[in-house]
C-alpha atoms as a PDB file:
ATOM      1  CA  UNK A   1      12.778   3.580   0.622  1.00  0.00           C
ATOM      2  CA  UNK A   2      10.473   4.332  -2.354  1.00  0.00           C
ATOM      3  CA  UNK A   3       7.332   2.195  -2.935  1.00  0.00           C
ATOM      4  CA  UNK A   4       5.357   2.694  -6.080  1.00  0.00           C
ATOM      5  CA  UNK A   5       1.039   3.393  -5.105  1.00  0.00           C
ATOM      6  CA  UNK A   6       0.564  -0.119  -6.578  1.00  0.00           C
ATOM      7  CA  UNK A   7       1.050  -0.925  -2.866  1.00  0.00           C
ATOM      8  CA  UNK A   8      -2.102   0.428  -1.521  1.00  0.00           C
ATOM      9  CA  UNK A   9      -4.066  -2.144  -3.820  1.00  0.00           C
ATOM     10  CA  UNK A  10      -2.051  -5.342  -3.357  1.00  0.00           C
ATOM     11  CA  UNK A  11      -2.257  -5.770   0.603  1.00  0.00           C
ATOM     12  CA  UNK A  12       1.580  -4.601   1.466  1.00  0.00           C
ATOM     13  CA  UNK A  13       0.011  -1.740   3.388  1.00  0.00           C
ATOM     14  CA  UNK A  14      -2.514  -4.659   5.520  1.00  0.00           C
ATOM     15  CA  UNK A  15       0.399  -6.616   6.229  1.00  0.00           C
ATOM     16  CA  UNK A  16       2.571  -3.217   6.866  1.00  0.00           C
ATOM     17  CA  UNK A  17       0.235  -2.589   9.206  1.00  0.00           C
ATOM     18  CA  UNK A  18       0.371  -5.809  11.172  1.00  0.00           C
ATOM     19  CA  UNK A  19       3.681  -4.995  12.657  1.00  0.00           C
ATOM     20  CA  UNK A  20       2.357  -2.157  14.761  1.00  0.00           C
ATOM     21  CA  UNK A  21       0.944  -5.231  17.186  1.00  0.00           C
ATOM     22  CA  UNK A  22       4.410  -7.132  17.140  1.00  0.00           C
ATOM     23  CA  UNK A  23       6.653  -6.328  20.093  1.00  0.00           C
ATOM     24  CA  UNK A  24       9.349  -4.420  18.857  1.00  0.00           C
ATOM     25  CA  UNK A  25      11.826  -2.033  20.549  1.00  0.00           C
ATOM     26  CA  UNK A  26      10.193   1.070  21.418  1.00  0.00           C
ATOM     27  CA  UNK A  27      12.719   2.901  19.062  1.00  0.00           C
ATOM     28  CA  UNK A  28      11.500   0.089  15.855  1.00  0.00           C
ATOM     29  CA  UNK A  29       8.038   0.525  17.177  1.00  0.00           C
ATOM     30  CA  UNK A  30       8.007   3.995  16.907  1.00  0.00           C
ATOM     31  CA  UNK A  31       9.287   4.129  13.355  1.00  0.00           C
ATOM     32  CA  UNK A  32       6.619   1.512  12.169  1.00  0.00           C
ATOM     33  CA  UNK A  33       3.715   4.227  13.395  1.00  0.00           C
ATOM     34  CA  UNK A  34       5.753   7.301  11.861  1.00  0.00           C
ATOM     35  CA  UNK A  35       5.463   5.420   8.639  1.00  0.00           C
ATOM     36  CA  UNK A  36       2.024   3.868   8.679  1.00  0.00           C
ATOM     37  CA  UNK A  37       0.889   7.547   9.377  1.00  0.00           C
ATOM     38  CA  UNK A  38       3.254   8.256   6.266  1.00  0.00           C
ATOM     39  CA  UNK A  39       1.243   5.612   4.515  1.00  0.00           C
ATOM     40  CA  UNK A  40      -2.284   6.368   5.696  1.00  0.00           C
ATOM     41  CA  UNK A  41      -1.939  10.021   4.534  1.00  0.00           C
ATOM     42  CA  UNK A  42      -0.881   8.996   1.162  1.00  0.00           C
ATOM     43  CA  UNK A  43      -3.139   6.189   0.581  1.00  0.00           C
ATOM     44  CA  UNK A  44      -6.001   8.815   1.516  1.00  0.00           C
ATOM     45  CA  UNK A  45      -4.478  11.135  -1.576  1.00  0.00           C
ATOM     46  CA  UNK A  46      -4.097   7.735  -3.739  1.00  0.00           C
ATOM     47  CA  UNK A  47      -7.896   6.773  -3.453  1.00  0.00           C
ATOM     48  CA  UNK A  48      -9.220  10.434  -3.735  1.00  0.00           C
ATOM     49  CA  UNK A  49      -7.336  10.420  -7.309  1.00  0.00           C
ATOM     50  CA  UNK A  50      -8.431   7.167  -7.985  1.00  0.00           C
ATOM     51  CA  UNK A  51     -11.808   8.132  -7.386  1.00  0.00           C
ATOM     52  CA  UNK A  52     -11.298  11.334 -10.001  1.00  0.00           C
ATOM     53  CA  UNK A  53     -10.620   8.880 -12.444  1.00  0.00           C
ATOM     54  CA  UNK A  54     -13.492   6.465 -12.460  1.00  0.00           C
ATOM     55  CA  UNK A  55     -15.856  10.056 -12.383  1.00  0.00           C
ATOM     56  CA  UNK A  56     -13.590  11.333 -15.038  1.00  0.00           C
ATOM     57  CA  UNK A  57     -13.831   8.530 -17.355  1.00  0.00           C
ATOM     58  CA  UNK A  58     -17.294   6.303 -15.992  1.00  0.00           C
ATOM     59  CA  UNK A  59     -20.914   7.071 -15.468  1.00  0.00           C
ATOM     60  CA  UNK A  60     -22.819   6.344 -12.015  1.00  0.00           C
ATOM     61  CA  UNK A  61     -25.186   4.275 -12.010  1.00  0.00           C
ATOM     62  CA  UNK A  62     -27.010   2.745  -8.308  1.00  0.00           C
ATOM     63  CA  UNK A  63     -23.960   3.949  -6.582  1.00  0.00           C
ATOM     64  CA  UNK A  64     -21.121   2.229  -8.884  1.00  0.00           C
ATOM     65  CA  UNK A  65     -19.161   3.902 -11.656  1.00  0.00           C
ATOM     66  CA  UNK A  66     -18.948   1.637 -14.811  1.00  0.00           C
ATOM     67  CA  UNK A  67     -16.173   3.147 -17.030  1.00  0.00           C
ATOM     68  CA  UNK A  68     -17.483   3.816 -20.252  1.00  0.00           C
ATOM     69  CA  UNK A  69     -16.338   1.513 -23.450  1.00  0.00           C
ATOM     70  CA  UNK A  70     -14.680   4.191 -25.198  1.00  0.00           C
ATOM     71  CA  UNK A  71     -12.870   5.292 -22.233  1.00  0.00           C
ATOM     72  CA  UNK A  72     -11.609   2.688 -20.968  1.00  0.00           C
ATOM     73  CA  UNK A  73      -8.287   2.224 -22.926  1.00  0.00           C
ATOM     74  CA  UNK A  74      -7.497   5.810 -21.368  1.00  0.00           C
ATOM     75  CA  UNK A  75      -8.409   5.239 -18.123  1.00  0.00           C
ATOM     76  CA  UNK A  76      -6.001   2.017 -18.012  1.00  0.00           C
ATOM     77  CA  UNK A  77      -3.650   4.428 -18.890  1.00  0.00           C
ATOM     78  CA  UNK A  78      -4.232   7.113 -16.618  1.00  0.00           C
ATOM     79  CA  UNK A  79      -4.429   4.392 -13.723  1.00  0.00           C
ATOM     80  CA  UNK A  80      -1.437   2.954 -14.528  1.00  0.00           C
ATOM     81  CA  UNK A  81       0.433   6.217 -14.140  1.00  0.00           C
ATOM     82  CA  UNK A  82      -1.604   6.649 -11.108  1.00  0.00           C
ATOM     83  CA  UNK A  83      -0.170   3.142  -9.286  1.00  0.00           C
ATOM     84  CA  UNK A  84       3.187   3.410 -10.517  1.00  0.00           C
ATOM     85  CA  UNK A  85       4.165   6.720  -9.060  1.00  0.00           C
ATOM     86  CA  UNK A  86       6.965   6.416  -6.752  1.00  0.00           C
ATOM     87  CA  UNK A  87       6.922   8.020  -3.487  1.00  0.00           C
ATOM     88  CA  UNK A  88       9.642   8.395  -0.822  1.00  0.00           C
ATOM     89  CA  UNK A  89       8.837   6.095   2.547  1.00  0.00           C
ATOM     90  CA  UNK A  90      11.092   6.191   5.864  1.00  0.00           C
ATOM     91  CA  UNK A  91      10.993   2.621   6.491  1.00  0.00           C
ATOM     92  CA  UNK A  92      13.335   0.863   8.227  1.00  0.00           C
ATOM     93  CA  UNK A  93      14.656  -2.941   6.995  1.00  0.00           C
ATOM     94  CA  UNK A  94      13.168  -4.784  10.219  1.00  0.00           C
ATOM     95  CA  UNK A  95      14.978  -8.045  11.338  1.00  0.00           C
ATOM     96  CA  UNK A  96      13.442 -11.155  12.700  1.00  0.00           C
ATOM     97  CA  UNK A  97      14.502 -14.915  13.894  1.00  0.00           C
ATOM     98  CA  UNK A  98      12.307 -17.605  11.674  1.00  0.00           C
ATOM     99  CA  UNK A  99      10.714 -18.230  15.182  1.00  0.00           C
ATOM    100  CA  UNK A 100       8.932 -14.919  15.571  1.00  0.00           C
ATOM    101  CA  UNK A 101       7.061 -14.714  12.620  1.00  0.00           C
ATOM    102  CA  UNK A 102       4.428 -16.901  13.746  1.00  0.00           C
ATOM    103  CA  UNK A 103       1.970 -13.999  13.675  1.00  0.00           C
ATOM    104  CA  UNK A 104       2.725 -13.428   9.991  1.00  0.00           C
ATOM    105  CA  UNK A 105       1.539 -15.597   7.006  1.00  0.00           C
ATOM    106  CA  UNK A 106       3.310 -16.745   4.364  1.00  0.00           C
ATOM    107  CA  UNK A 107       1.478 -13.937   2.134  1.00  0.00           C
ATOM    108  CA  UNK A 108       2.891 -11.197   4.521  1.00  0.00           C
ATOM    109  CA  UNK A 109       6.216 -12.283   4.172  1.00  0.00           C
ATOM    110  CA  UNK A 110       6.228 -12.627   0.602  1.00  0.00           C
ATOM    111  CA  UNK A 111       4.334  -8.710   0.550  1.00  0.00           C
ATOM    112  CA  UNK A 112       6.779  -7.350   3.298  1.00  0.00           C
ATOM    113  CA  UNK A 113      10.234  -8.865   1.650  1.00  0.00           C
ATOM    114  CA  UNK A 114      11.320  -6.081   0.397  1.00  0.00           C
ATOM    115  CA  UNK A 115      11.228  -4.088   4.412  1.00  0.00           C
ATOM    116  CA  UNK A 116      11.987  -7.487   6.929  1.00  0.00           C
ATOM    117  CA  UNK A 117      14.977  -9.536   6.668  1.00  0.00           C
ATOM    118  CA  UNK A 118      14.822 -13.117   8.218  1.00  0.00           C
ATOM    119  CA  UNK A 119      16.991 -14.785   9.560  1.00  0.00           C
END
């Protein structure tokens, strides 16, 4: 499955992540962790570019970068590019019963719709 990096800003990889306390067959289970590893790594790559780009294009200041009012069309840009790369995920489409989704909100669902199937 590919995901574009806008997902490490818009809380699929929280709710992603909430799965790995759901009993699931070991085999499902498994899976989940191979992938939030997946995740984790790339997330770590997506910030440290993110990062590059506020430095690139912002001044410090106190500990925050405020990007700079000439840059900032630019930057946009460059961030845009950044969040809609695409990257290749093993993830499994996970199947649940309307009753066991307790432990997920509404939110999740809605985040995770494109990777659970209910029925």
């Amino acid at each position: 499955m590919k995901l574009k990096n806008i997902v490490f800003t818009n809380g699929f990889v929280q709710s992603y992540q909430k799965l790995l306390d759901k009993e699931l067959p070991i085999s499902l289970s498994y899976n989940i962790a191979k992938s939030v590893k997946d995740i984790n790594e790339k997330s770590k790559l997506f910030e440290e570019l993110k990062i590059k780009l506020y430095k690139k294009y912002g001044d410090e200041k106190d500990g925050q970068i405020k990007i700079k009012d000439n840059n900032l069309l630019k930057f946009q840009n460059e961030l845009d590019e950044l969040l809609n790369i695409e990257e290749e995920y093993n993830i499994e489409k996970i199947e649940f019963k309307i009753d066991s989704l307790i432990e997920l909100s509404a939110k999740d669902i809605l985040l995770l719709e494109d990777v659970i199937s209910i029925k």
